[in-house]
Every structure is written in structure tokens, then in C-alpha cells.
Protein backbone atom coordinates (compact mmCIF):
# COMPACT_ATOMS: atom_id res chain seq x y z
CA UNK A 1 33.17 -42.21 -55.34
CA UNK A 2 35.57 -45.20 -54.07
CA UNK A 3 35.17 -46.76 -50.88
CA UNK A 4 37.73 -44.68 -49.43
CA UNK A 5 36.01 -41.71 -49.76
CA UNK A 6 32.75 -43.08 -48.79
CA UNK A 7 34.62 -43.74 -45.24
CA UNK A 8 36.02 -40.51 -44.87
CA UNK A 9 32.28 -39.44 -45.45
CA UNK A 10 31.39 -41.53 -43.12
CA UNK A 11 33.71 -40.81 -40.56
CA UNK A 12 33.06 -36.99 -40.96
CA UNK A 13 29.47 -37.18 -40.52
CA UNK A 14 29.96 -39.37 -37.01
CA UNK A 15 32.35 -36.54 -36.41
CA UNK A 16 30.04 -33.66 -36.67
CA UNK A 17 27.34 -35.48 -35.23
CA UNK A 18 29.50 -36.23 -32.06
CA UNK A 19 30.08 -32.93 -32.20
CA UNK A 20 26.56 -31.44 -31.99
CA UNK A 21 25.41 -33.67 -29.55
CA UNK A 22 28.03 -32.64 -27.06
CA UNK A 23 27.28 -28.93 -27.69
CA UNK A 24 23.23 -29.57 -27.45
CA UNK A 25 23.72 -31.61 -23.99
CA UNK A 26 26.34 -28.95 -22.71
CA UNK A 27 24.06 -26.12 -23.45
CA UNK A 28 21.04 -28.20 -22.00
CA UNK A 29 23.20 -28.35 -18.56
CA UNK A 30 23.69 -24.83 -18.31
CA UNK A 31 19.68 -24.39 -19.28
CA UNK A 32 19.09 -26.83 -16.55
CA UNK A 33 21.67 -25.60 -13.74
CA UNK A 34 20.10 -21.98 -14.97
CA UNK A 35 16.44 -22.69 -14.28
CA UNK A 36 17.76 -24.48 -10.78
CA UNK A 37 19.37 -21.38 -9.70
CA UNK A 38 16.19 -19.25 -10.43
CA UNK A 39 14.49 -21.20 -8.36
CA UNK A 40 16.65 -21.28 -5.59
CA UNK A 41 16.90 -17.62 -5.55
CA UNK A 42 12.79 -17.21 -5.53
CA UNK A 43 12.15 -19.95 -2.55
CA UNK A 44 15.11 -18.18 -0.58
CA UNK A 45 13.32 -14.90 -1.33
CA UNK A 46 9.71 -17.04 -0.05
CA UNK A 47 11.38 -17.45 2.84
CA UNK A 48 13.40 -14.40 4.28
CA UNK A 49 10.25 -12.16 3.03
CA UNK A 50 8.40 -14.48 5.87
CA UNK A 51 11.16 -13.69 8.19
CA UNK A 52 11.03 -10.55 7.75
CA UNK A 53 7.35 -9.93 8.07
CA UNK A 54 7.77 -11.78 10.95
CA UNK A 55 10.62 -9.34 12.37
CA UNK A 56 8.22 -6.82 11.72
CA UNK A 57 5.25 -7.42 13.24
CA UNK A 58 7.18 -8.73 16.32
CA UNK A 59 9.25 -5.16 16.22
CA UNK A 60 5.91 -2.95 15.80
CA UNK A 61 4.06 -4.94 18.77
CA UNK A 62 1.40 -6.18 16.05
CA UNK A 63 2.21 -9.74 17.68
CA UNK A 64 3.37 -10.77 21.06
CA UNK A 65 6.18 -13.32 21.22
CA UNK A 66 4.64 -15.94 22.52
CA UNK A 67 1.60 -16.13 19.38
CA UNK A 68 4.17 -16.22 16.92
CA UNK A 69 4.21 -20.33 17.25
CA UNK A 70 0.65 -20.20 17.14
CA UNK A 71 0.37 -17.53 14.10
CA UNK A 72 3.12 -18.86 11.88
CA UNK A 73 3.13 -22.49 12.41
CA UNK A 74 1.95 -24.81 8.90
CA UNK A 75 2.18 -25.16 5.18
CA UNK A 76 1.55 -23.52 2.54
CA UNK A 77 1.27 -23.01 -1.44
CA UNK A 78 2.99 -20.38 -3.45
CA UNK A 79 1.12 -20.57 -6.80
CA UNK A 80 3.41 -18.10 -9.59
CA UNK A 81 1.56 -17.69 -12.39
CA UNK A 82 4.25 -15.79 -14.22
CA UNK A 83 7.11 -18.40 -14.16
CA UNK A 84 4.70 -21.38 -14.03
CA UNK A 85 6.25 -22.72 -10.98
CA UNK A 86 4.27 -23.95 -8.13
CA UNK A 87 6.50 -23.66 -4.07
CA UNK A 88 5.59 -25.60 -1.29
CA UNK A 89 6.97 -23.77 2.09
CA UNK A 90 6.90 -25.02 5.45
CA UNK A 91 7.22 -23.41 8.61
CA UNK A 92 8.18 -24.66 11.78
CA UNK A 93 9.24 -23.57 15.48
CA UNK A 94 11.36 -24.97 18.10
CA UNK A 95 12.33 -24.19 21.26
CA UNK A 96 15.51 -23.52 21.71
CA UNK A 97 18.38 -21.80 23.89
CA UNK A 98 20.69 -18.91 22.97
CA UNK A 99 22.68 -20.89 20.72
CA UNK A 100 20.13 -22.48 18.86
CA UNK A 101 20.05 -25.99 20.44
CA UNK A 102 16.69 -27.41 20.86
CA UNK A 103 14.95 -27.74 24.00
CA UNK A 104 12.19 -30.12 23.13
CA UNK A 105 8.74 -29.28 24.84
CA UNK A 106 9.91 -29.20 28.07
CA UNK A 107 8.78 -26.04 30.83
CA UNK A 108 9.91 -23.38 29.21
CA UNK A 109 6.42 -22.75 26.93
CA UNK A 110 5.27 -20.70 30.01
CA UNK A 111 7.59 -18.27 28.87
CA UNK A 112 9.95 -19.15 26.32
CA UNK A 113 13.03 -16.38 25.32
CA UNK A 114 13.90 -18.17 22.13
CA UNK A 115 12.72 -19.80 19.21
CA UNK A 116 13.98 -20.97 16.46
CA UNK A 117 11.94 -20.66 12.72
CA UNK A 118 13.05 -23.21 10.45
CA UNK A 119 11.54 -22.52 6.58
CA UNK A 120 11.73 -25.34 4.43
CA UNK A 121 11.01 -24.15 0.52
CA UNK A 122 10.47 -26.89 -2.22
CA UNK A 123 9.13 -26.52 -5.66
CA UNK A 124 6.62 -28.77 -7.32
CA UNK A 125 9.16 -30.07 -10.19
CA UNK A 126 12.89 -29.32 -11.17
CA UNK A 127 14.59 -27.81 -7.73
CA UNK A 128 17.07 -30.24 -6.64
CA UNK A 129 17.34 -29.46 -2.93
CA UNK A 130 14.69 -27.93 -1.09
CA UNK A 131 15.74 -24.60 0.47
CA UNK A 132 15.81 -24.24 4.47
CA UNK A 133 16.65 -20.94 5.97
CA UNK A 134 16.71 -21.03 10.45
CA UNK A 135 16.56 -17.63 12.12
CA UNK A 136 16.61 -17.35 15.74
CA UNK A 137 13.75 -15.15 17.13
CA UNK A 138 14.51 -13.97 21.11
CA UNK A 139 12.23 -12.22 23.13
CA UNK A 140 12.97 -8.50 23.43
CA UNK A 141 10.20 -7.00 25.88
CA UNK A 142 10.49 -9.24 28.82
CA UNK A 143 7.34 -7.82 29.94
CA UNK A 144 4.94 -9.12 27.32
């Protein structure tokens, strides 16, 4: 073998290698931007199944309005044994006007006609951006 060939070798085996790298870190990427998107889905699944239990309790009369702050207010842990994945979710209430805009604490926890919920969702390792899902909650029964 001359030193021609020898370089061509050379050159063909920097080639390939190029080569396989690219497609390993490509196919890592989509792995990666795969496993983010599963978790997204699941916290944003966390989050409007809270909604919606709250929705129904407050439809059924299991809860009056104004205990939903109190009920539904905090932290917690979402431990999933199956995927190995552990989601942090926050829960938080404001009051707020029709459109949403906060009111601060000011006279209207006597008898408040909106709230907003704000769910924040974060997993322990690997979810880029936490997810946070707002609903507006208003007060349907003006009697209780």
C-alpha cells in the first residue's frame, strides 16, 4: 500500500466517522425532543384533570365557591412509577375580574365572583419549560 492509498484510507474513515456521528446526535435530538413532548403532554394532562375535578365538584355543589381557595391552594408530588418520572404541580388562586386581571387582596374576599387557578407543572429532570395552564372559575349560584 503507497502513501496515497493510505490517505484515501484515511480520509474515508474520517468520512464515515463524520458521518455516524451526525446520524447518532440527530437521532439523539429527536429521542430528546420525543421524551420532552411526553412529558409535556402528561403535566398538561396533571393539570386540566385538576381543573376539571375542580369544575366538578363546584358544578355538583360538593364545594361552595368561596372554599375552593382554601381546598385547592399548595403543592404537590406526582410520583409515576411507570415512566420513572417524578411532577411537581403547583396551584395557585387570584382574585381577579371578568377578564382575568388581578385584583390583589383587596375587599372583594367577602364575596368574590372570580378567580383565577393558575397550575404550574414541572418535572424533576429533562422538561424544559414548566407547564402553566390559567382557567377562570366565576361564581354561578349567587346565593351560596
Amino acid at each position: 500500500m503507497n502513501m496515497q492509498e493510505m490517505v484515501m484510507a484515511l480520509f474515508a474513515i474520517v468520512f464515515f466517522t463524520t458521518i455516524a456521528l451526525v446520524y447518532s446526535r440527530s437521532m439523539w435530538d429527536t429521542a430528546e425532543a420525543l421524551d420532552d413532548g411526553s412529558k409535556v403532554i402528561q403535566a398538561t394532562h396533571l393539570a386540566h384533570s385538576k381543573l376539571d375535578e375542580i369544575d366538578a365538584k363546584l358544578f355538583s355543589h360538593q364545594i361552595a365557591f368561596n372554599a375552593v381557595i382554601n381546598n385547592f391552594t399548595g403543592t404537590q408530588t406526582v410520583d409515576q412509577a411507570y415512566t420513572g418520572y417524578k411532577y411537581f404541580v403547583t396551584y395557585s388562586f387570584k382574585y381577579c375580574d371578568s377578564l382575568g386581571v388581578n385584583l390583589g387582596s383587596q375587599a372583594y374576599q367577602a364575596n368574590p365572583f372570580f378567580y383565577k387557578m393558575t397550575i404550574t407543572v414541572a418535572a424533576d429532570h429533562g422538561m424544559k419549560v414548566p407547564v402553566v395552564v390559567t382557567r377562570l372559575f366565576n361564581k354561578i349560584d349567587l346565593y351560596n
